[in-house]
C-alpha atoms as a PDB file:
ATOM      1  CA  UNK A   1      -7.547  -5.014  -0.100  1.00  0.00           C
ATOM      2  CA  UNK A   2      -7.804  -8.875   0.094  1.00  0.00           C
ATOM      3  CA  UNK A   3      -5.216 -11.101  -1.521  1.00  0.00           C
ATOM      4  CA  UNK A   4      -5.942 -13.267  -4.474  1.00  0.00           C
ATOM      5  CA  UNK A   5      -4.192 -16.456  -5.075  1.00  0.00           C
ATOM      6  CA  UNK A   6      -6.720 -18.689  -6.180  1.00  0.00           C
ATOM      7  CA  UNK A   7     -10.395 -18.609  -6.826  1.00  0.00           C
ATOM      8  CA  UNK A   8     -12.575 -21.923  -7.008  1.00  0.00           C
ATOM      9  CA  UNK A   9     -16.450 -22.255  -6.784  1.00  0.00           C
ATOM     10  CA  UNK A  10     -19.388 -22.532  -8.971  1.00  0.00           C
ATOM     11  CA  UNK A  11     -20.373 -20.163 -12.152  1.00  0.00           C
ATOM     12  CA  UNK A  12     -23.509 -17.965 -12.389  1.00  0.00           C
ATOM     13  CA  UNK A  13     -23.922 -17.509 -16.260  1.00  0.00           C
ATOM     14  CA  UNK A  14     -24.653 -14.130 -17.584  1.00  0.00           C
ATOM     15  CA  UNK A  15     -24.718 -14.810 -21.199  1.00  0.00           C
ATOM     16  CA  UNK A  16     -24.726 -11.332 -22.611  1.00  0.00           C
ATOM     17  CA  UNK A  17     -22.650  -8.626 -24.287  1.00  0.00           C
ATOM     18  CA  UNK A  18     -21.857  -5.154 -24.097  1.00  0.00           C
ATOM     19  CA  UNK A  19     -23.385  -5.093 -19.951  1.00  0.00           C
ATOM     20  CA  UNK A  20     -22.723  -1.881 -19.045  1.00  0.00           C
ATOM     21  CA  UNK A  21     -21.730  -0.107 -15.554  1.00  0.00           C
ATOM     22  CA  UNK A  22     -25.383   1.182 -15.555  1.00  0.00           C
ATOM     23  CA  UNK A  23     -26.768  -2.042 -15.391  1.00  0.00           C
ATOM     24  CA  UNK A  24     -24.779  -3.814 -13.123  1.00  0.00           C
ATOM     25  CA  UNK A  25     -25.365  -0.255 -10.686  1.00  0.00           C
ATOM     26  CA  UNK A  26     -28.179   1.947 -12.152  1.00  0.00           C
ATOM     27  CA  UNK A  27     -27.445   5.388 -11.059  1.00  0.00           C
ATOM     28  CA  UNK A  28     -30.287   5.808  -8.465  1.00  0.00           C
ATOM     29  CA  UNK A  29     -28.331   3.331  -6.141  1.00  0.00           C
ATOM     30  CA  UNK A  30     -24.963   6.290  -6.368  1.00  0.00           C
ATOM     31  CA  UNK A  31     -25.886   8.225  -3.672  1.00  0.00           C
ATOM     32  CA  UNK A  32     -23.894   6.066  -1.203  1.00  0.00           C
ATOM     33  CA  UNK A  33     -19.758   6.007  -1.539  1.00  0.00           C
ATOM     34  CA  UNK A  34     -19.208   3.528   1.039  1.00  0.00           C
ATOM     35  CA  UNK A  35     -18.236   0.182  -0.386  1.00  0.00           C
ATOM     36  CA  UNK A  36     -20.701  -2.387   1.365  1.00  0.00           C
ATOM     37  CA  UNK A  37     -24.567  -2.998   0.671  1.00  0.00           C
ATOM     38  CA  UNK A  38     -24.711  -2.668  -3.198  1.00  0.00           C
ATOM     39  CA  UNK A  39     -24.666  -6.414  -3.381  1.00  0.00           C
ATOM     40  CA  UNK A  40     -28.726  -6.876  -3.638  1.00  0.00           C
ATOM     41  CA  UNK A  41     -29.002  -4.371  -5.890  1.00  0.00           C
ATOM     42  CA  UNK A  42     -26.547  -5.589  -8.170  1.00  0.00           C
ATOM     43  CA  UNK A  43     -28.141  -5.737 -11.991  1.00  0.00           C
ATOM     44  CA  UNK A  44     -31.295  -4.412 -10.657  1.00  0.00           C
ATOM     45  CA  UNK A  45     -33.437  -3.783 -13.524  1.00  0.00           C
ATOM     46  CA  UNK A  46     -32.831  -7.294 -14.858  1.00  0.00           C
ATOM     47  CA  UNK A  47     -33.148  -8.988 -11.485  1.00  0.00           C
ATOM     48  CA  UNK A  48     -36.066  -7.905 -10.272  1.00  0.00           C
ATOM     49  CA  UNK A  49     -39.615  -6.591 -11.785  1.00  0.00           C
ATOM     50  CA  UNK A  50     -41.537  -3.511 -11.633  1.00  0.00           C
ATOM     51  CA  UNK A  51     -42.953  -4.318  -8.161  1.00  0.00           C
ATOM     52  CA  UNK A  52     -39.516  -5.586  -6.413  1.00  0.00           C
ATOM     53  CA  UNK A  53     -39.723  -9.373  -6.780  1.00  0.00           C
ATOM     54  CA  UNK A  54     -37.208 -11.354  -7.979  1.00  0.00           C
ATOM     55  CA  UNK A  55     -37.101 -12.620 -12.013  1.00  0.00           C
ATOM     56  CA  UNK A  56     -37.093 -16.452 -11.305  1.00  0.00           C
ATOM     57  CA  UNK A  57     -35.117 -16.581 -14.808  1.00  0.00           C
ATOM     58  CA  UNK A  58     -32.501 -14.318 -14.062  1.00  0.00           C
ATOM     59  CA  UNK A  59     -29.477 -16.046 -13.476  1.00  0.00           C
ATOM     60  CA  UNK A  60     -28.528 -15.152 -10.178  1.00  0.00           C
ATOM     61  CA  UNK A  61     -32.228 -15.813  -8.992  1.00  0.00           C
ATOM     62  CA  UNK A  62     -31.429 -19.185  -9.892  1.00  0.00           C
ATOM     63  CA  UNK A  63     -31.169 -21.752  -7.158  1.00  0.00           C
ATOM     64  CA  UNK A  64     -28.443 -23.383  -8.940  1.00  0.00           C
ATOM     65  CA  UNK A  65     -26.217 -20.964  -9.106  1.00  0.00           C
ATOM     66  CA  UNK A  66     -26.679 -19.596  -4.962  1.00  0.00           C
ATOM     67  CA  UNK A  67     -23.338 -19.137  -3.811  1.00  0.00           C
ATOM     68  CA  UNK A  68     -21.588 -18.980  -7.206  1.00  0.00           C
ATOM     69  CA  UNK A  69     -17.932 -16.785  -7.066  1.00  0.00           C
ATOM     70  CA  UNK A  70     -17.478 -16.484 -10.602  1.00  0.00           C
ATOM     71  CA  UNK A  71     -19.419 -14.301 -13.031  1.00  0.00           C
ATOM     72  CA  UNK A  72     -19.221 -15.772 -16.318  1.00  0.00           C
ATOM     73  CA  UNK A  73     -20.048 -13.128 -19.244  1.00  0.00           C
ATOM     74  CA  UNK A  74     -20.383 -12.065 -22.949  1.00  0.00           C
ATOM     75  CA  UNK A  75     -17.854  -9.229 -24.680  1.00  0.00           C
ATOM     76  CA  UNK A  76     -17.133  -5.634 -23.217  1.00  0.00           C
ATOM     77  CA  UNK A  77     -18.409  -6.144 -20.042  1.00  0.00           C
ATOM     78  CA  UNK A  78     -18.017  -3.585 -18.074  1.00  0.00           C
ATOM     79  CA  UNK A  79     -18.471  -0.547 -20.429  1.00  0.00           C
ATOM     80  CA  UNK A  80     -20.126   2.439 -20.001  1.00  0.00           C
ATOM     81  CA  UNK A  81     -19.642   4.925 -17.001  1.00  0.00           C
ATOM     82  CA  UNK A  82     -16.397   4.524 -14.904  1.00  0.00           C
ATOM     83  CA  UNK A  83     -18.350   4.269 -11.737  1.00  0.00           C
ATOM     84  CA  UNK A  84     -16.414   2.282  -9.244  1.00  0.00           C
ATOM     85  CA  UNK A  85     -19.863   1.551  -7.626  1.00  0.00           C
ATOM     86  CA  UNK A  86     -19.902  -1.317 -10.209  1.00  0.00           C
ATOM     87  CA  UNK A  87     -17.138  -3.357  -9.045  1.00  0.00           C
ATOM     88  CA  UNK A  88     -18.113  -2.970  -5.457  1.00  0.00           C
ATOM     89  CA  UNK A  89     -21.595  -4.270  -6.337  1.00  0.00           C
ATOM     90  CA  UNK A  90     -20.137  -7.365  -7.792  1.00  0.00           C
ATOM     91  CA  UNK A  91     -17.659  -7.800  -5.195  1.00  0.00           C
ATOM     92  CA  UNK A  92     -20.349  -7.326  -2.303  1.00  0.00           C
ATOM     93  CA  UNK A  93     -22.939  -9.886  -4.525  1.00  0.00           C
ATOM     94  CA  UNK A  94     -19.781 -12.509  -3.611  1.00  0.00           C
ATOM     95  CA  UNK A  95     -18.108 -12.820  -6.731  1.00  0.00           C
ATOM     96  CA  UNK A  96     -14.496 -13.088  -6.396  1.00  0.00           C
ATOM     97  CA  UNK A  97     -13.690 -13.035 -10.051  1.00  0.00           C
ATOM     98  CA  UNK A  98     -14.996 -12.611 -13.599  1.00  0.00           C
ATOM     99  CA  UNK A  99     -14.536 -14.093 -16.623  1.00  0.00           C
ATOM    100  CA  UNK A 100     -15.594 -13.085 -20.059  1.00  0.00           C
ATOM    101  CA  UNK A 101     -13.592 -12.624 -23.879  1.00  0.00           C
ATOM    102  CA  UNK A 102     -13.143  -8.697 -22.898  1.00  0.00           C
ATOM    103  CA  UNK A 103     -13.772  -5.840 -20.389  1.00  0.00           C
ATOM    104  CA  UNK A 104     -13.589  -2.202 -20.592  1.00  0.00           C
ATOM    105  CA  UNK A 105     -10.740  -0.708 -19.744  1.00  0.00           C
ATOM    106  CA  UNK A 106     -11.427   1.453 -16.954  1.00  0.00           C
ATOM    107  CA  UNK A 107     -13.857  -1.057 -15.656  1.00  0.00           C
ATOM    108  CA  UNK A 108     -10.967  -3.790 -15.195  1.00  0.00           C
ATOM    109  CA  UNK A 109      -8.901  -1.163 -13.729  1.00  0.00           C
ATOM    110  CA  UNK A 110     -11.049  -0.567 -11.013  1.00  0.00           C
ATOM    111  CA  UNK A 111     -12.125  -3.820 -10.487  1.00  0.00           C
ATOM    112  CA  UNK A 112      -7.990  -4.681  -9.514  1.00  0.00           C
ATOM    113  CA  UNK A 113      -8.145  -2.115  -7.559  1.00  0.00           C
ATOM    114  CA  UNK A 114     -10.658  -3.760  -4.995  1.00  0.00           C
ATOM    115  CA  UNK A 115      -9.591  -7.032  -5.406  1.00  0.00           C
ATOM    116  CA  UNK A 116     -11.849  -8.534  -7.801  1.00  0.00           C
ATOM    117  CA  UNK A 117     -10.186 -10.426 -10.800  1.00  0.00           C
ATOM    118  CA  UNK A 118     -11.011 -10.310 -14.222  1.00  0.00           C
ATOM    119  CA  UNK A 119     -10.283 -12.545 -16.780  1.00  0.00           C
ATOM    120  CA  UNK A 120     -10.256 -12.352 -20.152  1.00  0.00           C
ATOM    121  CA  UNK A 121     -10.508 -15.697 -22.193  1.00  0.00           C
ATOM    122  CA  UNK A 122     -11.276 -16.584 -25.920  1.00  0.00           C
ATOM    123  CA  UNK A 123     -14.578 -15.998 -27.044  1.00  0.00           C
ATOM    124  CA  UNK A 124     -14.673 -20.158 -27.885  1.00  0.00           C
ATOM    125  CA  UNK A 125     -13.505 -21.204 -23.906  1.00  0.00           C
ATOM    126  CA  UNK A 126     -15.720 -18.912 -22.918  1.00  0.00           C
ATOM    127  CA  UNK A 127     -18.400 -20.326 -25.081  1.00  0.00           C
ATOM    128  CA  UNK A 128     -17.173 -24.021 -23.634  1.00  0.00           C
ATOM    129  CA  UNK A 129     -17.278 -22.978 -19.981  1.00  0.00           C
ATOM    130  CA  UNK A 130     -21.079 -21.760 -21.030  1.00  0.00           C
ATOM    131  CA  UNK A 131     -21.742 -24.917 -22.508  1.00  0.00           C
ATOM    132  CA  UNK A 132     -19.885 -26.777 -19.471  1.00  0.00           C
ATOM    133  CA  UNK A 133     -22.333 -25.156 -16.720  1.00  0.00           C
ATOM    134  CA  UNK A 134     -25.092 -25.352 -18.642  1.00  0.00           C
ATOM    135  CA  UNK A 135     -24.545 -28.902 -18.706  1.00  0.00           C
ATOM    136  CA  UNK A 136     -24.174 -28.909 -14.934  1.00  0.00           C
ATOM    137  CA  UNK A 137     -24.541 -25.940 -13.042  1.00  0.00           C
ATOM    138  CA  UNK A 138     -22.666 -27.549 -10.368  1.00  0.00           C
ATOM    139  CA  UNK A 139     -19.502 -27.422 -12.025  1.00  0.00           C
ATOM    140  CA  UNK A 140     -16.558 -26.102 -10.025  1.00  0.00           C
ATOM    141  CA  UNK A 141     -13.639 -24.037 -11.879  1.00  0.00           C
ATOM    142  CA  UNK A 142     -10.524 -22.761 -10.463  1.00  0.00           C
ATOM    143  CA  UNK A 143      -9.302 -19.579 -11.655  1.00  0.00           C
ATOM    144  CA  UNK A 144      -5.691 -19.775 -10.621  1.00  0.00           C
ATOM    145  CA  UNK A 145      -3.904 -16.388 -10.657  1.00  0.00           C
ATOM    146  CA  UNK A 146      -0.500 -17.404  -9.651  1.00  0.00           C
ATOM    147  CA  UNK A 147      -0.576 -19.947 -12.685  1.00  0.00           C
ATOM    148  CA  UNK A 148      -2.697 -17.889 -15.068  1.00  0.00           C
ATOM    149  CA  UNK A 149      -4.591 -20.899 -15.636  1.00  0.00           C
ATOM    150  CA  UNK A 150      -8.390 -21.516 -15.870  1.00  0.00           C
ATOM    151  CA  UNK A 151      -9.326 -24.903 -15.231  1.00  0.00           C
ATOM    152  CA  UNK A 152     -12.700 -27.027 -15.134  1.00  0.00           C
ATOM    153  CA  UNK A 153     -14.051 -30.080 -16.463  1.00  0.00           C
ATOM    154  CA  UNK A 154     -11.951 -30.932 -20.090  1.00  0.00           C
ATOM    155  CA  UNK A 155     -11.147 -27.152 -20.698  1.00  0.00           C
ATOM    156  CA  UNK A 156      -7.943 -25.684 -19.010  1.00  0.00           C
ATOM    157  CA  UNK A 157      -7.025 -22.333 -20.539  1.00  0.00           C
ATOM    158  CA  UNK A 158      -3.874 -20.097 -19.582  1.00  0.00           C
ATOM    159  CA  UNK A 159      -4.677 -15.742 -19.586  1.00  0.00           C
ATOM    160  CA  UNK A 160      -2.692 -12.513 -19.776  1.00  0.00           C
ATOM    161  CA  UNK A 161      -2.999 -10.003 -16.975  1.00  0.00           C
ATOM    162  CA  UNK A 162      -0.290  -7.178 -16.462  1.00  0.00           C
ATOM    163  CA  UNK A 163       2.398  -7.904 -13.839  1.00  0.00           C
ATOM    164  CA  UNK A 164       1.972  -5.277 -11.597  1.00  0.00           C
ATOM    165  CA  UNK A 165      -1.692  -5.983 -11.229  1.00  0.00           C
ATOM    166  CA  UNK A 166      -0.817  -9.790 -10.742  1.00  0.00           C
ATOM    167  CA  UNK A 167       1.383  -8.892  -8.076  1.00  0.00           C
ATOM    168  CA  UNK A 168      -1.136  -6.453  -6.424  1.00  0.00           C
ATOM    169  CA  UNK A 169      -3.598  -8.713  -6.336  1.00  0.00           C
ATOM    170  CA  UNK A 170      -1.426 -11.430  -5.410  1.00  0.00           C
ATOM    171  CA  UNK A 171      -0.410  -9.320  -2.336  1.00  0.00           C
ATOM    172  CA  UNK A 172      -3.328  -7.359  -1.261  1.00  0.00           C
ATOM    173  CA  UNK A 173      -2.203  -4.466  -2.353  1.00  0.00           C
ATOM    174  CA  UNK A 174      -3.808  -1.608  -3.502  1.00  0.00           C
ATOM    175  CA  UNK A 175      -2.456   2.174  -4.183  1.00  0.00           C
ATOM    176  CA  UNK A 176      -2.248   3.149  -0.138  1.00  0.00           C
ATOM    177  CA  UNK A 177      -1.126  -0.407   0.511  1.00  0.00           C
ATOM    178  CA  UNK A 178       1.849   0.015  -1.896  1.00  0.00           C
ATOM    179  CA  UNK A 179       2.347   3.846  -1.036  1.00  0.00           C
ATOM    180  CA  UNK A 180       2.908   2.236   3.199  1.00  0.00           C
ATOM    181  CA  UNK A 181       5.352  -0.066   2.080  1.00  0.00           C
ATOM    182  CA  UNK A 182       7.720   3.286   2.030  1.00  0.00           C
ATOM    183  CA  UNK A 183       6.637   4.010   5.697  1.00  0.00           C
ATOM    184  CA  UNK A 184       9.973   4.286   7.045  1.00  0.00           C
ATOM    185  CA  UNK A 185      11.310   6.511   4.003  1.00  0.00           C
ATOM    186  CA  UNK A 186       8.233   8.957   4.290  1.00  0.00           C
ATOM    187  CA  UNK A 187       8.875   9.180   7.865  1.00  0.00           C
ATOM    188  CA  UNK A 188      12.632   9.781   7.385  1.00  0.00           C
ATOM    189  CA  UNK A 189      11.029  12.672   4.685  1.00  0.00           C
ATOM    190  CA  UNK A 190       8.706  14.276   6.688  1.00  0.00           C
ATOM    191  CA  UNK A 191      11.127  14.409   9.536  1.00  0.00           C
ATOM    192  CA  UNK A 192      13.901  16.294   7.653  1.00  0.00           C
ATOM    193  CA  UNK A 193      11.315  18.383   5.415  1.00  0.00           C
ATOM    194  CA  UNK A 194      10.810  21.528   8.068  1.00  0.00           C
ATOM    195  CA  UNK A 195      15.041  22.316   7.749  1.00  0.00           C
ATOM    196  CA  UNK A 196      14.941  22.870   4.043  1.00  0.00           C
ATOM    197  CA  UNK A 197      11.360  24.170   3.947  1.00  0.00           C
ATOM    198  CA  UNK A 198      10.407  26.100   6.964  1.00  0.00           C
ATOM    199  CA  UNK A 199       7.357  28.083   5.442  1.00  0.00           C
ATOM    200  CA  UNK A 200       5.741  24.701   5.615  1.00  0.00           C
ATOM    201  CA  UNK A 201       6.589  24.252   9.461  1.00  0.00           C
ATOM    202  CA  UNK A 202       5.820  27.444  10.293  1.00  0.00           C
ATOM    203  CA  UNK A 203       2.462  27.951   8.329  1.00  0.00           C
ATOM    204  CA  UNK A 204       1.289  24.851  10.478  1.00  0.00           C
ATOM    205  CA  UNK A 205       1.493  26.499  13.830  1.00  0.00           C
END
């Protein structure tokens, strides 16, 4: 998993609440489980029409917000399913991080576990930061984990995120990356486990 320190860019607005799992991946795009290629099919249903063309309206269809790394959305994003396909979509689309007043639970959860950060702000800075790249869609924020700031033009806002998942994402590390850390003391395991357990030695030959 990728390290997070700091993420700075532009915003692509998504002004809406209660976006579920569904529609940022609608189920017909599940089949897959490898990580990569969910990107352009990322809120299908809103970004594209019946026939497959983009929705010039649609904020990621937008010209001025091409190469934005930060989602910027309304209350309970995130809800619905648990399907991890969601964050991976998001991820592979080129956000880094996502800020909105709340997120499901389980949806945050897997988003820290593939390095995407989520931020949860009050509903009024989130309302500002709206306002703010309305304004100018070329505004650049900085969503600075190791500070727990967000920071753009005239707003500057601090945010809670548990410690363990700050220092995960901080380090790259997700459960198998924390599990090798204790290499050497689950090789020191394994090769003292056959003299107290022999079954298991011997059922393996």
């Amino acid at each position: 998993m990728r390290a997070v320190r700091e993420v700075i860019g532009t915003v692509c607005p998504l002004d809406r609440n209660d976006v579920d799992t569904d529609q940022i991946v609608p189920k017909q795009f599940l089949k897959r489980i490898d990580r990569e290629g969910f990107g352009p099919v990322a809120f299908y249903a809103w970004r594209y029409d019946a026939h497959g063309d983009p929705v010039p309206d649609f904020p990621m269809n937008r010209p001025e917000h091409a190469g934005a790394v930060i989602l910027l959305a309304g209350a309970n994003f995130g809800c619905g399913s648990s399907r991890e396909h969601a964050p991976w979509a998001l991820d592979d689309a080129g956000f880094s991080a996502i800020v909105a007043p709340s997120f499901a639970d389980i949806f945050r959860t897997n988003c820290a576990k593939n390095g995407l950060l989520t931020v949860s702000l009050p509903d009024e800075t989130v309302r500002d930061l709206f306002d703010l790249v309305a304004a100018d869609p070329a505004t650049v924020v900085r969503v600075d984990l190791a500070a727990q700031e967000v920071r753009a033009a005239g707003i500057r806002a601090t945010f809670d995120i548990d410690p363990h998942t700050k220092r995960c994402l901080l380090e790259g590390l997700d459960e198998i990356g924390l599990t090798l850390r204790h290499d050497d003391a689950i090789a020191a395991y394994e090769s003292g486990r056959s003299s107290w357990y022999p079954t298991l030695s011997g059922a393996a030959t």
